[in-house]
C-alpha atoms as a PDB file:
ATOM      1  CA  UNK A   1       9.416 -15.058   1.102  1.00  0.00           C
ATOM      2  CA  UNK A   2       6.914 -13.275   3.343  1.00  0.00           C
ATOM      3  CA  UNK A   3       4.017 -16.117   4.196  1.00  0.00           C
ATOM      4  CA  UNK A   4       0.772 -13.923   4.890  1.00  0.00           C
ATOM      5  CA  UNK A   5      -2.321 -15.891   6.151  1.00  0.00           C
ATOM      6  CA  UNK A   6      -5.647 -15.109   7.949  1.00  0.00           C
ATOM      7  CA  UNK A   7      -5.429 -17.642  11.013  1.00  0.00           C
ATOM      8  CA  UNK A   8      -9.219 -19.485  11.945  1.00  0.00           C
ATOM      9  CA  UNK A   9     -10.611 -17.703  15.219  1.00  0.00           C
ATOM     10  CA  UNK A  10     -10.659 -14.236  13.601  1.00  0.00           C
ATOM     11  CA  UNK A  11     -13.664 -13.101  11.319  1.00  0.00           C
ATOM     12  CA  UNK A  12     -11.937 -13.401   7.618  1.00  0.00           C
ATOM     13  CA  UNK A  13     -11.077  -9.963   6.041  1.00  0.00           C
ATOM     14  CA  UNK A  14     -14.003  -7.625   4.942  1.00  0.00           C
ATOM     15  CA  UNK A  15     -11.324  -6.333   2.837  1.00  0.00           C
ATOM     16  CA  UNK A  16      -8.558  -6.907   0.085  1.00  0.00           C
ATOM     17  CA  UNK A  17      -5.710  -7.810   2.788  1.00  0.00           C
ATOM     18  CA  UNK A  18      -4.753 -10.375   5.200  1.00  0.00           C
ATOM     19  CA  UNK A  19      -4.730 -10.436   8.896  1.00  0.00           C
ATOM     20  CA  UNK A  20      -1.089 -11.477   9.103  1.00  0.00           C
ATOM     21  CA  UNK A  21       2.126 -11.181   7.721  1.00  0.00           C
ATOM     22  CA  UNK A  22       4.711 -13.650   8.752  1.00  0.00           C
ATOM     23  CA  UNK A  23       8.419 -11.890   8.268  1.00  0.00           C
ATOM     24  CA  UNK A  24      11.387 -14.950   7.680  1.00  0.00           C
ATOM     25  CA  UNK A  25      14.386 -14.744   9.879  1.00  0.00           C
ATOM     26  CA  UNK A  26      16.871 -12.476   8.852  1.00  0.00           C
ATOM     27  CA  UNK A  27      15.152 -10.089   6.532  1.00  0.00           C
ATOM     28  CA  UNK A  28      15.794  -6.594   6.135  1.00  0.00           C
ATOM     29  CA  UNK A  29      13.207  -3.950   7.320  1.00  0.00           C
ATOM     30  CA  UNK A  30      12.388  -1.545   4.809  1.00  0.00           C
ATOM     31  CA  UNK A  31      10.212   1.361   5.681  1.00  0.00           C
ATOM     32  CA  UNK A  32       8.983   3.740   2.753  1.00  0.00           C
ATOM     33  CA  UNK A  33       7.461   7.558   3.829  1.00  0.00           C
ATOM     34  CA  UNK A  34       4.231   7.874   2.972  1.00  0.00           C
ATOM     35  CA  UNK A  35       4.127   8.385  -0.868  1.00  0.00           C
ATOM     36  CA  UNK A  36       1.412  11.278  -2.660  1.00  0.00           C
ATOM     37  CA  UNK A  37      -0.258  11.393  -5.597  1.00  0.00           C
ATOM     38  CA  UNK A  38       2.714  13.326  -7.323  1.00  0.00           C
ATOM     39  CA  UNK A  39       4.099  12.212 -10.727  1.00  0.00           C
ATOM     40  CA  UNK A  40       7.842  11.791 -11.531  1.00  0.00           C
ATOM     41  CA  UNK A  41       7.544  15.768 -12.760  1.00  0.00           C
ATOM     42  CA  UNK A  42       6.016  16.624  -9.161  1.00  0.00           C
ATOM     43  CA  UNK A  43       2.564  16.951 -10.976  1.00  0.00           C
ATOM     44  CA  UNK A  44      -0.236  16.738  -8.938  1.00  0.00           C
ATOM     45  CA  UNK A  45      -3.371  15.402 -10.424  1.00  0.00           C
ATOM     46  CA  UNK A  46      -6.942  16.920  -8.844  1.00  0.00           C
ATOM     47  CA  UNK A  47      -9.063  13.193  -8.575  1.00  0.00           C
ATOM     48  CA  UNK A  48      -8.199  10.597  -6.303  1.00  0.00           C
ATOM     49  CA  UNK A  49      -8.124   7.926  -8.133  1.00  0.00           C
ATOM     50  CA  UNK A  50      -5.267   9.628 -10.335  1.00  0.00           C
ATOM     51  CA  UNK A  51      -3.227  10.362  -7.241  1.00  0.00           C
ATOM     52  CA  UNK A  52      -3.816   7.009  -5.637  1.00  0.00           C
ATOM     53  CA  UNK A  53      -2.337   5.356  -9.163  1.00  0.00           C
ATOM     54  CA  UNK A  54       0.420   7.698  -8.117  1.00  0.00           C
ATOM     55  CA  UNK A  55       1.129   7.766  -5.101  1.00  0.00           C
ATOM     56  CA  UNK A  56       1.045   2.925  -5.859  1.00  0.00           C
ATOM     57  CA  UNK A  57       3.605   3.788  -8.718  1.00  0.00           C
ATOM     58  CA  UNK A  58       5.716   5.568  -6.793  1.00  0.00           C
ATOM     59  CA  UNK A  59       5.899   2.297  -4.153  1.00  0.00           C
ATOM     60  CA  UNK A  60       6.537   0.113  -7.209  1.00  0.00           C
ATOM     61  CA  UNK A  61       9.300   2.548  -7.952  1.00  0.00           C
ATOM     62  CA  UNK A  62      10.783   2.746  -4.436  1.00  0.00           C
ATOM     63  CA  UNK A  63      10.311  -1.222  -3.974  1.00  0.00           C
ATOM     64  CA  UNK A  64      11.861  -1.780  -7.177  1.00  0.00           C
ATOM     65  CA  UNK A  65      15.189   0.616  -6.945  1.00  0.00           C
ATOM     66  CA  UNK A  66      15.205  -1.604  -3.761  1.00  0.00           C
ATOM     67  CA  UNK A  67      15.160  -5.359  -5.647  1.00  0.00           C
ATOM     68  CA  UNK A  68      11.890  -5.997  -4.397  1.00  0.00           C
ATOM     69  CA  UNK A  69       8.384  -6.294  -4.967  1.00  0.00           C
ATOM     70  CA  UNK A  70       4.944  -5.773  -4.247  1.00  0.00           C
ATOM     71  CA  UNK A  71       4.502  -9.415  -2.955  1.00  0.00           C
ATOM     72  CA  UNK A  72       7.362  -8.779  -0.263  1.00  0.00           C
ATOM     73  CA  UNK A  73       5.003  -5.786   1.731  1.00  0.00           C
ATOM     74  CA  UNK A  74       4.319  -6.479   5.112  1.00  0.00           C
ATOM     75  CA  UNK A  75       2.083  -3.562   6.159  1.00  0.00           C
ATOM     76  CA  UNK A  76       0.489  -1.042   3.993  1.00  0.00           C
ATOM     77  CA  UNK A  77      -1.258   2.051   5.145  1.00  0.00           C
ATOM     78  CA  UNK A  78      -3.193   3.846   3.270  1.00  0.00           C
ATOM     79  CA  UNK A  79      -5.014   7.644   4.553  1.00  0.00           C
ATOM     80  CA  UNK A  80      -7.973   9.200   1.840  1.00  0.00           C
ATOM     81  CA  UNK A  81      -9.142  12.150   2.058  1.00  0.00           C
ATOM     82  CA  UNK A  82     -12.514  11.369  -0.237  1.00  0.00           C
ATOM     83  CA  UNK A  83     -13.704   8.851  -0.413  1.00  0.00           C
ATOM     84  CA  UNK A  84     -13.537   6.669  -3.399  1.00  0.00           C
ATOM     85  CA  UNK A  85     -16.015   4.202  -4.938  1.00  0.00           C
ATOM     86  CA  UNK A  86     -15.073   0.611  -3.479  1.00  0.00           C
ATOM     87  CA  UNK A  87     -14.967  -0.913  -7.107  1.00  0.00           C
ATOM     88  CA  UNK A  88     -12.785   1.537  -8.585  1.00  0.00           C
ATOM     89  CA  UNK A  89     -10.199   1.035  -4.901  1.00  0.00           C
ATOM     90  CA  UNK A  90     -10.770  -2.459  -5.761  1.00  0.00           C
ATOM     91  CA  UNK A  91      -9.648  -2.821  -9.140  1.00  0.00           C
ATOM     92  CA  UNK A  92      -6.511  -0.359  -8.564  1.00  0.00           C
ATOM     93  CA  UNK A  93      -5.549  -2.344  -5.182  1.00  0.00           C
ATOM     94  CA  UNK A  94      -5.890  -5.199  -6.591  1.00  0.00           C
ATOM     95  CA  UNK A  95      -4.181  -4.940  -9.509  1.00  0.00           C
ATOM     96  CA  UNK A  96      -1.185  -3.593  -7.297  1.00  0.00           C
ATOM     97  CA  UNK A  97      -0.918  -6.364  -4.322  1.00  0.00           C
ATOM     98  CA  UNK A  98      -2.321  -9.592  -6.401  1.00  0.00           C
ATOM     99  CA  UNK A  99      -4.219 -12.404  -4.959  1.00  0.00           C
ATOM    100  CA  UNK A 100      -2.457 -12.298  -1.604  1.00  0.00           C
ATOM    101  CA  UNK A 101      -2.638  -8.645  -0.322  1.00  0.00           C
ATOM    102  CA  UNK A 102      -0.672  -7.692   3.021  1.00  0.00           C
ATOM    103  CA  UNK A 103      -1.980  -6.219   6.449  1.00  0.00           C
ATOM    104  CA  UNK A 104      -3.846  -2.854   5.062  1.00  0.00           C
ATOM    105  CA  UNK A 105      -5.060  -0.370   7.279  1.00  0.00           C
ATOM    106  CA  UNK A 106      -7.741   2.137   5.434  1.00  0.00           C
ATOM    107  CA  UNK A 107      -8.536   5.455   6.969  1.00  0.00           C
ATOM    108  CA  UNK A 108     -10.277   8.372   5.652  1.00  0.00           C
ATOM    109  CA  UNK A 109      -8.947  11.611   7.526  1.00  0.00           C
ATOM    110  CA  UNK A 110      -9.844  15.529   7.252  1.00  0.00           C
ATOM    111  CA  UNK A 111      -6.602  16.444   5.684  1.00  0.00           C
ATOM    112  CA  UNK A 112      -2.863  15.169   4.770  1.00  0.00           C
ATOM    113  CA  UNK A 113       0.203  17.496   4.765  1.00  0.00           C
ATOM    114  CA  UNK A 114      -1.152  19.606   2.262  1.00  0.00           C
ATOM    115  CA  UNK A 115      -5.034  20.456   1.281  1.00  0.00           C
ATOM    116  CA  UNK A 116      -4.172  19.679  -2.597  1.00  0.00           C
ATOM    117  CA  UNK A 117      -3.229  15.813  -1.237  1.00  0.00           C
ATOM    118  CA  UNK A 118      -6.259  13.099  -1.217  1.00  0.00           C
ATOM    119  CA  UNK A 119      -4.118  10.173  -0.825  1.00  0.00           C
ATOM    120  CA  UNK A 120      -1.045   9.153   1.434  1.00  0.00           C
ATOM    121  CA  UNK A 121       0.288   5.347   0.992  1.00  0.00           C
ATOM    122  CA  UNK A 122       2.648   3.993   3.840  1.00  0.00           C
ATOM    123  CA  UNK A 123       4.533   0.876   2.970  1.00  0.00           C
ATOM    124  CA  UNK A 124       6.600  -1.401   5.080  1.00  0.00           C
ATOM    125  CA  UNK A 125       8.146  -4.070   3.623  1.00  0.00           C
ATOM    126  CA  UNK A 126      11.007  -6.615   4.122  1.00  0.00           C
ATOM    127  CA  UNK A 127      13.682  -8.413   1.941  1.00  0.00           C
ATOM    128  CA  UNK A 128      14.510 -11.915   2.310  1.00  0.00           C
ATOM    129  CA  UNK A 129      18.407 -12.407   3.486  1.00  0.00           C
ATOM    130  CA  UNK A 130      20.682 -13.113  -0.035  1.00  0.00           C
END
């Protein structure tokens, strides 16, 4: 199981995520590319809240064809193109990572791979050895 904690000495998080993720012996590495706001039938929707509930299912899909789970994410990315209002990020972040959210890095940037794209989720992750 990945142990994530925020060690004393640092300020505490000013954020939903935790300073450190702690990676058990043995575990595999998985690395996701960074997943858009598309649907399963490549539609793209125009807010970004709809493409960041996207772009989260289509982790939970990857993680899951893989046996694992949102609770097993060491480092999670995420690049926004507009900004979106902190309760709404809140509510859909939090409902994906629970009460123990991983390493996050949050960056708003001029433009992703295409201009139609608002949001771009990187995940790493790891699964425990069987």
């Amino acid at each position: 199981m990945i142990h994530r904690e925020n060690p004393a000495g640092v300020a505490p998080p000013v954020g939903q995520y935790s300073h450190l993720a702690v990676v058990p012996a043995g575990s595999e590495l998985l690395v996701l590319a960074g997943q858009i706001g598309l649907d399963p039938d490549a539609v793209l929707p125009p807010s970004t809240e709809a493409q960041f509930r996207n772009a989260l299912a289509n982790v939970s899909t990857l993680l899951g064809q893989a046996g694992i789970a949102a609770d097993q994410i060491i480092k999670a990315n995420l690049w926004f193109t507009e900004p979106l209002e902190r309760p709404v990020f809140q509510a859909i972040w939090g409902a994906f990572v629970g009460t123990t959210p991983p390493p996050t890095t949050l960056a708003y940037v001029h433009r992703l791979g295409h201009p139609d794209y608002k949001v771009e989720v990187e995940i790493w992750a790891a699964r425990a050895p069987a």
